[in-house]
Every structure is written in C-alpha cells, then in structure tokens.
N, C-alpha and C. Protein backbone atom coordinates (compact mmCIF):
# COMPACT_ATOMS: atom_id res chain seq x y z
N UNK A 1 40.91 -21.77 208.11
CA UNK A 1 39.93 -22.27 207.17
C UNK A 1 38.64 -22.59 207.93
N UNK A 2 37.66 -22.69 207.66
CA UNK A 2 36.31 -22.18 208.06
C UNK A 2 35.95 -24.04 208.03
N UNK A 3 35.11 -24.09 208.99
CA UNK A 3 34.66 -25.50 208.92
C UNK A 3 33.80 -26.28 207.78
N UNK A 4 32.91 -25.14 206.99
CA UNK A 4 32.59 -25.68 205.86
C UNK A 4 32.91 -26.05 204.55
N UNK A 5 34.18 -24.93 204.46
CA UNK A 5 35.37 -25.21 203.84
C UNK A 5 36.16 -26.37 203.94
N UNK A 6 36.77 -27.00 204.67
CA UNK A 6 37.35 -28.17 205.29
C UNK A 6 36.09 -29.16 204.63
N UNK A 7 35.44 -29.16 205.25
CA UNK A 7 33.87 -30.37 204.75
C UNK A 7 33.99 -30.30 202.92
N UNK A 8 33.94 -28.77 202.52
CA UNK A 8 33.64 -28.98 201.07
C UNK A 8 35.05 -29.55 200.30
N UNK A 9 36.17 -29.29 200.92
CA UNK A 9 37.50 -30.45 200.30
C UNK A 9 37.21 -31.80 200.60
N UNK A 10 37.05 -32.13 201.76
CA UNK A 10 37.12 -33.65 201.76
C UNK A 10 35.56 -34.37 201.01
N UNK A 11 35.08 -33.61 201.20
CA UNK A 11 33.94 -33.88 200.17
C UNK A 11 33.59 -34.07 198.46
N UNK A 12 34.85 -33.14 198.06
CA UNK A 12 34.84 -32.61 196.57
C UNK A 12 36.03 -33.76 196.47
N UNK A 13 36.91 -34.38 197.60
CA UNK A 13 38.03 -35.57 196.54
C UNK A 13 37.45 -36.72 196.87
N UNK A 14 35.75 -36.75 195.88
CA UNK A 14 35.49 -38.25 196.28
C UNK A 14 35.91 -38.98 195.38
N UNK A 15 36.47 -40.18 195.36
CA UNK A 15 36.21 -40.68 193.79
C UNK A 15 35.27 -41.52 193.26
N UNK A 16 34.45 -41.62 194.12
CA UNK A 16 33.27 -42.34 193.79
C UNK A 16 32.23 -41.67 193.43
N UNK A 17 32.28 -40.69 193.43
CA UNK A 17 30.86 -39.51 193.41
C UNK A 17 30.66 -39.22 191.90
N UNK A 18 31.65 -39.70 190.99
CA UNK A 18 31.65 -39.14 189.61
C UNK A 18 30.85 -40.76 188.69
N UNK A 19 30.74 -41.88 189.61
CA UNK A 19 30.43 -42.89 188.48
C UNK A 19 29.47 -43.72 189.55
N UNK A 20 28.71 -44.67 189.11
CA UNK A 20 27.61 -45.33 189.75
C UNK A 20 28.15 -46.26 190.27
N UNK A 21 27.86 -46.79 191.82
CA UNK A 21 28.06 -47.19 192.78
C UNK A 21 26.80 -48.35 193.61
N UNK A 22 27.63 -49.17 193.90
CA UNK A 22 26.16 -49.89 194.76
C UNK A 22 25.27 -49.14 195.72
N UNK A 23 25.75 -47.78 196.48
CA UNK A 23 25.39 -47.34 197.08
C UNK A 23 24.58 -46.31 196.40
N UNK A 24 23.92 -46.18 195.24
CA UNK A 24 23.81 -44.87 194.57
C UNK A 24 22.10 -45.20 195.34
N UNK A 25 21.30 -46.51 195.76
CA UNK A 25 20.33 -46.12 196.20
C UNK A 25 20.01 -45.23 197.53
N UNK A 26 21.10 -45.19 198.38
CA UNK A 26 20.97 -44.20 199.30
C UNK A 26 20.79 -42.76 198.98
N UNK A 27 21.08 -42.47 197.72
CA UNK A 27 21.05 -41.16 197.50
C UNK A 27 19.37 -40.83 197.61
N UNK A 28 18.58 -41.28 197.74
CA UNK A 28 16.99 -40.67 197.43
C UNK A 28 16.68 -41.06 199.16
N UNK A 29 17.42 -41.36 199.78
CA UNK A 29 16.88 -41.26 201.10
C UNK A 29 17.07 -39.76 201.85
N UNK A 30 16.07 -39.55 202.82
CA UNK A 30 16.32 -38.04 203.60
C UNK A 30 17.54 -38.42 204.37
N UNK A 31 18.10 -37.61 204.44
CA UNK A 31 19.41 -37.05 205.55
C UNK A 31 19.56 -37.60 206.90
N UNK A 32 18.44 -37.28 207.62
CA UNK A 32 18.07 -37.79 208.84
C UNK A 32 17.96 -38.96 208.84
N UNK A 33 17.37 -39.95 208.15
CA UNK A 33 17.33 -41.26 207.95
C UNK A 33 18.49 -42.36 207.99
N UNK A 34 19.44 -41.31 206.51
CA UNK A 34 20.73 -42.08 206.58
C UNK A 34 22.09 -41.58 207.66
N UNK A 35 21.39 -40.47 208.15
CA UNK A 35 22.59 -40.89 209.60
C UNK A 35 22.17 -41.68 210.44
N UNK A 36 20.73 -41.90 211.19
CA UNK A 36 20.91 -42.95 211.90
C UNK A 36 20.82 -44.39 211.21
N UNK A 37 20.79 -44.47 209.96
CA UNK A 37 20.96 -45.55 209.26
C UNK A 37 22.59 -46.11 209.45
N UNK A 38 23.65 -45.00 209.43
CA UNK A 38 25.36 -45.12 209.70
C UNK A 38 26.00 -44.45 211.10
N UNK A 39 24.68 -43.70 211.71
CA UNK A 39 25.01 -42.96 212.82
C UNK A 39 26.70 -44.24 213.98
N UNK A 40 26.19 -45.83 214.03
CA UNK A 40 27.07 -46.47 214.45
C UNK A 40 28.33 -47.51 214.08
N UNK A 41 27.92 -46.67 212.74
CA UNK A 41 28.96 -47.88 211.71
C UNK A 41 30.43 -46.69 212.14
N UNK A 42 31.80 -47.60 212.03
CA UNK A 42 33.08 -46.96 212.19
C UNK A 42 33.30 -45.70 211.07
N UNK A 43 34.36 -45.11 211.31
CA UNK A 43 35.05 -44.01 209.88
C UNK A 43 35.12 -44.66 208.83
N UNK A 44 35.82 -46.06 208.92
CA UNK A 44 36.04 -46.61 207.59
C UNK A 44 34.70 -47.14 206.75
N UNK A 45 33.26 -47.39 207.51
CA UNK A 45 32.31 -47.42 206.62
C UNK A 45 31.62 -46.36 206.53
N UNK A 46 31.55 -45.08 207.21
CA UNK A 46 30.75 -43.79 207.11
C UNK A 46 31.72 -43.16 205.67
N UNK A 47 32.46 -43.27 205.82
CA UNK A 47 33.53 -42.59 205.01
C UNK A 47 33.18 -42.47 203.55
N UNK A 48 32.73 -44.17 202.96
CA UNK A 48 32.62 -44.23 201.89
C UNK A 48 31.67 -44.24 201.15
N UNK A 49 30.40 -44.46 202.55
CA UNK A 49 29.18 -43.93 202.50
C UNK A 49 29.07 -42.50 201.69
N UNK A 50 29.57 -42.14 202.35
CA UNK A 50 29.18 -40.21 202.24
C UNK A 50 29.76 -39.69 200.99
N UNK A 51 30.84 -40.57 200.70
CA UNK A 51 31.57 -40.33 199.56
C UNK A 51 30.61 -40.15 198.14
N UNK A 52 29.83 -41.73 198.35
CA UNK A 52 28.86 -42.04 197.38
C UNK A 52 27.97 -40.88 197.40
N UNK A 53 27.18 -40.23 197.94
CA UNK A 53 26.03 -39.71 198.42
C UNK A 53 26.33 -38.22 197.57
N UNK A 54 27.24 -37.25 197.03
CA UNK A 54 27.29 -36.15 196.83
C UNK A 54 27.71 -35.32 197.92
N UNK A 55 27.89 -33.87 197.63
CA UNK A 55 28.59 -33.26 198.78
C UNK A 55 27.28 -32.64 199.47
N UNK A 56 26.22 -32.10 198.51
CA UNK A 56 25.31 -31.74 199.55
C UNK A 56 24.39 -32.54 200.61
N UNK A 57 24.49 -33.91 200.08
CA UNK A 57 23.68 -34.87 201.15
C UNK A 57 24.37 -34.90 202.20
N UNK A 58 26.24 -35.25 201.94
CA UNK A 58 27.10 -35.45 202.34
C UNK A 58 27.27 -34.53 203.37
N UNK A 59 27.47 -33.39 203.02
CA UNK A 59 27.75 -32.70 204.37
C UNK A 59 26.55 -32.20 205.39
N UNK A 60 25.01 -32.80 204.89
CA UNK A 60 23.82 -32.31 205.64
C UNK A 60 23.89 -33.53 206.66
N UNK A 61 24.58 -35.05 206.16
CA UNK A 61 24.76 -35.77 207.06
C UNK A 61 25.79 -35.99 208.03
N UNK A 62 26.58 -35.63 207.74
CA UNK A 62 27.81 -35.01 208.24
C UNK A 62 28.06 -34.00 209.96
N UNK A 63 27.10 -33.04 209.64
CA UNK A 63 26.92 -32.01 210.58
C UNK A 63 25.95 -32.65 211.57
N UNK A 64 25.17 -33.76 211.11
CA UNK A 64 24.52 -34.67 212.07
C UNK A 64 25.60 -34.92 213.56
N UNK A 65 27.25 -35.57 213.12
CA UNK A 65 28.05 -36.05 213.99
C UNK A 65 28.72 -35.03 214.50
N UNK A 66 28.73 -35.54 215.95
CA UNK A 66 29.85 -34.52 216.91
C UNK A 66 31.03 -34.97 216.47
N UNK A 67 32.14 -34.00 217.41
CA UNK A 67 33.19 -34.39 217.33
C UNK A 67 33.46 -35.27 218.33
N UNK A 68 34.64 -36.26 218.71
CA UNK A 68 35.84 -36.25 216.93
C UNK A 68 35.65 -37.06 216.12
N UNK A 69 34.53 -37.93 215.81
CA UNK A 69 34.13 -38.65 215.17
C UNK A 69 33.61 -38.17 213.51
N UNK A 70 33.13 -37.15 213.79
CA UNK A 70 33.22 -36.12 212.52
C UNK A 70 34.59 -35.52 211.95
N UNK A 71 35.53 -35.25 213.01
CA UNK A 71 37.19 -34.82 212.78
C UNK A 71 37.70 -36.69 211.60
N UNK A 72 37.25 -38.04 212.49
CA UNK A 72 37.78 -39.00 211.65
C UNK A 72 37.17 -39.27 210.54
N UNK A 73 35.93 -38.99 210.10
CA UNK A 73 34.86 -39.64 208.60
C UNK A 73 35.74 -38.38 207.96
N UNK A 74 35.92 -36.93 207.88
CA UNK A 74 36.47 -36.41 207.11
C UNK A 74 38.07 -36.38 206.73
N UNK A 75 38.85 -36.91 207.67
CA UNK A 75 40.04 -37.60 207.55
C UNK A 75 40.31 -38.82 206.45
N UNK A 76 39.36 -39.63 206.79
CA UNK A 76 39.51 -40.67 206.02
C UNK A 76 38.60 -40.16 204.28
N UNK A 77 37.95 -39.52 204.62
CA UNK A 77 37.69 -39.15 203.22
C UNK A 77 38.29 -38.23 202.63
N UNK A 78 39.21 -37.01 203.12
CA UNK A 78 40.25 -36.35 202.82
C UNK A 78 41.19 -37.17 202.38
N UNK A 79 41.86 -37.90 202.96
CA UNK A 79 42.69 -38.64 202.90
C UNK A 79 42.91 -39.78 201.41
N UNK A 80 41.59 -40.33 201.16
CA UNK A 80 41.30 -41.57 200.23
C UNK A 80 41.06 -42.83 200.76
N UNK A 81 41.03 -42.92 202.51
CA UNK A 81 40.86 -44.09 202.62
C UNK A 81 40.14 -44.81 201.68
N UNK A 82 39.81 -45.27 200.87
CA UNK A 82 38.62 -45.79 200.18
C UNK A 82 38.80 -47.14 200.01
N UNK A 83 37.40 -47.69 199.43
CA UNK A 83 37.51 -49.32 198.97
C UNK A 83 37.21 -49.52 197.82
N UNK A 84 37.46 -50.83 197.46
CA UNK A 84 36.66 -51.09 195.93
C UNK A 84 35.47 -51.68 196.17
N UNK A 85 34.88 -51.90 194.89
CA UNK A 85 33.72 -51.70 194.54
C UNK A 85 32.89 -53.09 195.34
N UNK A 86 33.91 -54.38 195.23
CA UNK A 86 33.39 -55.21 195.86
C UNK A 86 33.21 -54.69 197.45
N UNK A 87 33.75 -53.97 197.98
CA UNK A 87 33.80 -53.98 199.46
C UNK A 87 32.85 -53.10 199.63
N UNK A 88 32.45 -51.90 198.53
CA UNK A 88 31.12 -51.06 198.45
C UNK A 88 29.67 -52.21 198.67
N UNK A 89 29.94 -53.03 197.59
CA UNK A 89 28.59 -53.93 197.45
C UNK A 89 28.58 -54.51 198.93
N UNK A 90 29.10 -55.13 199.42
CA UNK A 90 29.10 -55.65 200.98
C UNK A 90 28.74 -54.52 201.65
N UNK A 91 29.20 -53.46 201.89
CA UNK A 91 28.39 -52.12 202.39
C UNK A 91 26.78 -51.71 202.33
N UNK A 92 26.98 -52.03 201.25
CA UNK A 92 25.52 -51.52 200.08
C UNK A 92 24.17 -53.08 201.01
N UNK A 93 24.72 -54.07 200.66
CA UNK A 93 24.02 -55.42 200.99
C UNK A 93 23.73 -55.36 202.47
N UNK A 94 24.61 -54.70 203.50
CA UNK A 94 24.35 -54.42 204.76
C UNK A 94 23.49 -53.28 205.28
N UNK A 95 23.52 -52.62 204.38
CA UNK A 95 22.64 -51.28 204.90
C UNK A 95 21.34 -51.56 203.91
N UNK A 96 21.07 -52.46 202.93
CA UNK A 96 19.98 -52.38 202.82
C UNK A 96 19.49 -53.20 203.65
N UNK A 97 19.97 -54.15 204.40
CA UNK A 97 19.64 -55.52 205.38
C UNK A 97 18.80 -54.41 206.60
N UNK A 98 19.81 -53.35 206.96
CA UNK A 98 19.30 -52.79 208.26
C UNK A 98 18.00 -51.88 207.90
N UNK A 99 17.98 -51.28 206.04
CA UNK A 99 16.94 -50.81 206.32
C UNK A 99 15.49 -51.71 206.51
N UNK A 100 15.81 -52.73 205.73
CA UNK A 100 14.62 -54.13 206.20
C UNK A 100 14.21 -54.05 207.14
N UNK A 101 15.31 -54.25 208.02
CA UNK A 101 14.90 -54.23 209.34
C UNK A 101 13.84 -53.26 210.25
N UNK A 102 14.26 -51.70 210.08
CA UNK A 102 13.78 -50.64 210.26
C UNK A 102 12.16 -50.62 209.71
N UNK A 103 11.80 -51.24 208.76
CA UNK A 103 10.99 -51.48 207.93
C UNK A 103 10.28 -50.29 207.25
C-alpha cells in the first residue's frame, strides 16, 4: 500500500471531521503555521488535531513530520485513539494560548 494511501485511511476514520469541534478554528490557518503550531505537542495531541482539520489540511500537515513520529500521529488516528469533546476544548484553549503568544 502506497504511503498516501495509508495517510488517506487513517485520515478518512476521523470521527470528528463530520460535526463541529472546538478546534474547527484551526481549519482557516495555513499548513505551515499549524505544524509548527503542534510540530512539539505528543501523538496523543497531534492526533486529534489533524483529525479535526479535514484530510486535505490533514495530510499537507502531516508530510510536514519525519518518521516515526509520523508512523505514531497516524497510528493513533487509525486506530481511534480519540478524546471527548471536553478534552478537545482544553486542546483548543491551549493552542489558541500559544497562538497569542506567537502573536
């Protein structure tokens, strides 16, 4: 199976991608931005990030990461690691904190 293939499954079983999310403001950010916005956050918060985001943002940010760190965000999103919605908003509340920061 072809590597973009692999990306477009774990990408296509999001379950967050079908309904609105605290994270839905990341979606209007460029690509480049929001990887080094998550470039150092673990699998378990890139994961659900990307989930939110659609598959084409998703995998333009995606191809940003080497391996195997790219082998674990698509694991855990293959997989379902996922959270609920409260643990999204704590996500959501932190990454808008860092984009503050960034200004």
């Amino acid at each position: 199976m072809k590597k973009n293939e692999i990306w477009r499954l774990a990408l296509l079983n999001a379950p967050f991608a079908q309904r609105s999310t605290p994270l839905d403001f990341l979606k209007d950010l460029e690509s480049g931005f929001l990887y080094n916005l998550i470039k150092d956050e673990p699998p378990a918060v890139i994961a659900p990030v990307l989930h939110c985001l659609g598959y084409e943002k998703s995998q333009s940010v995606l191809e940003k990461y080497g391996m195997p760190l790219q082998k674990e965000v698509l694991r855990a999103m293959y997989l379902g690691d996922m959270v609920d919605s409260g643990i999204l908003s704590v996500i959501a509340n932190a990454l808008r904190r860092k984009i503050e920061k960034k200004g």
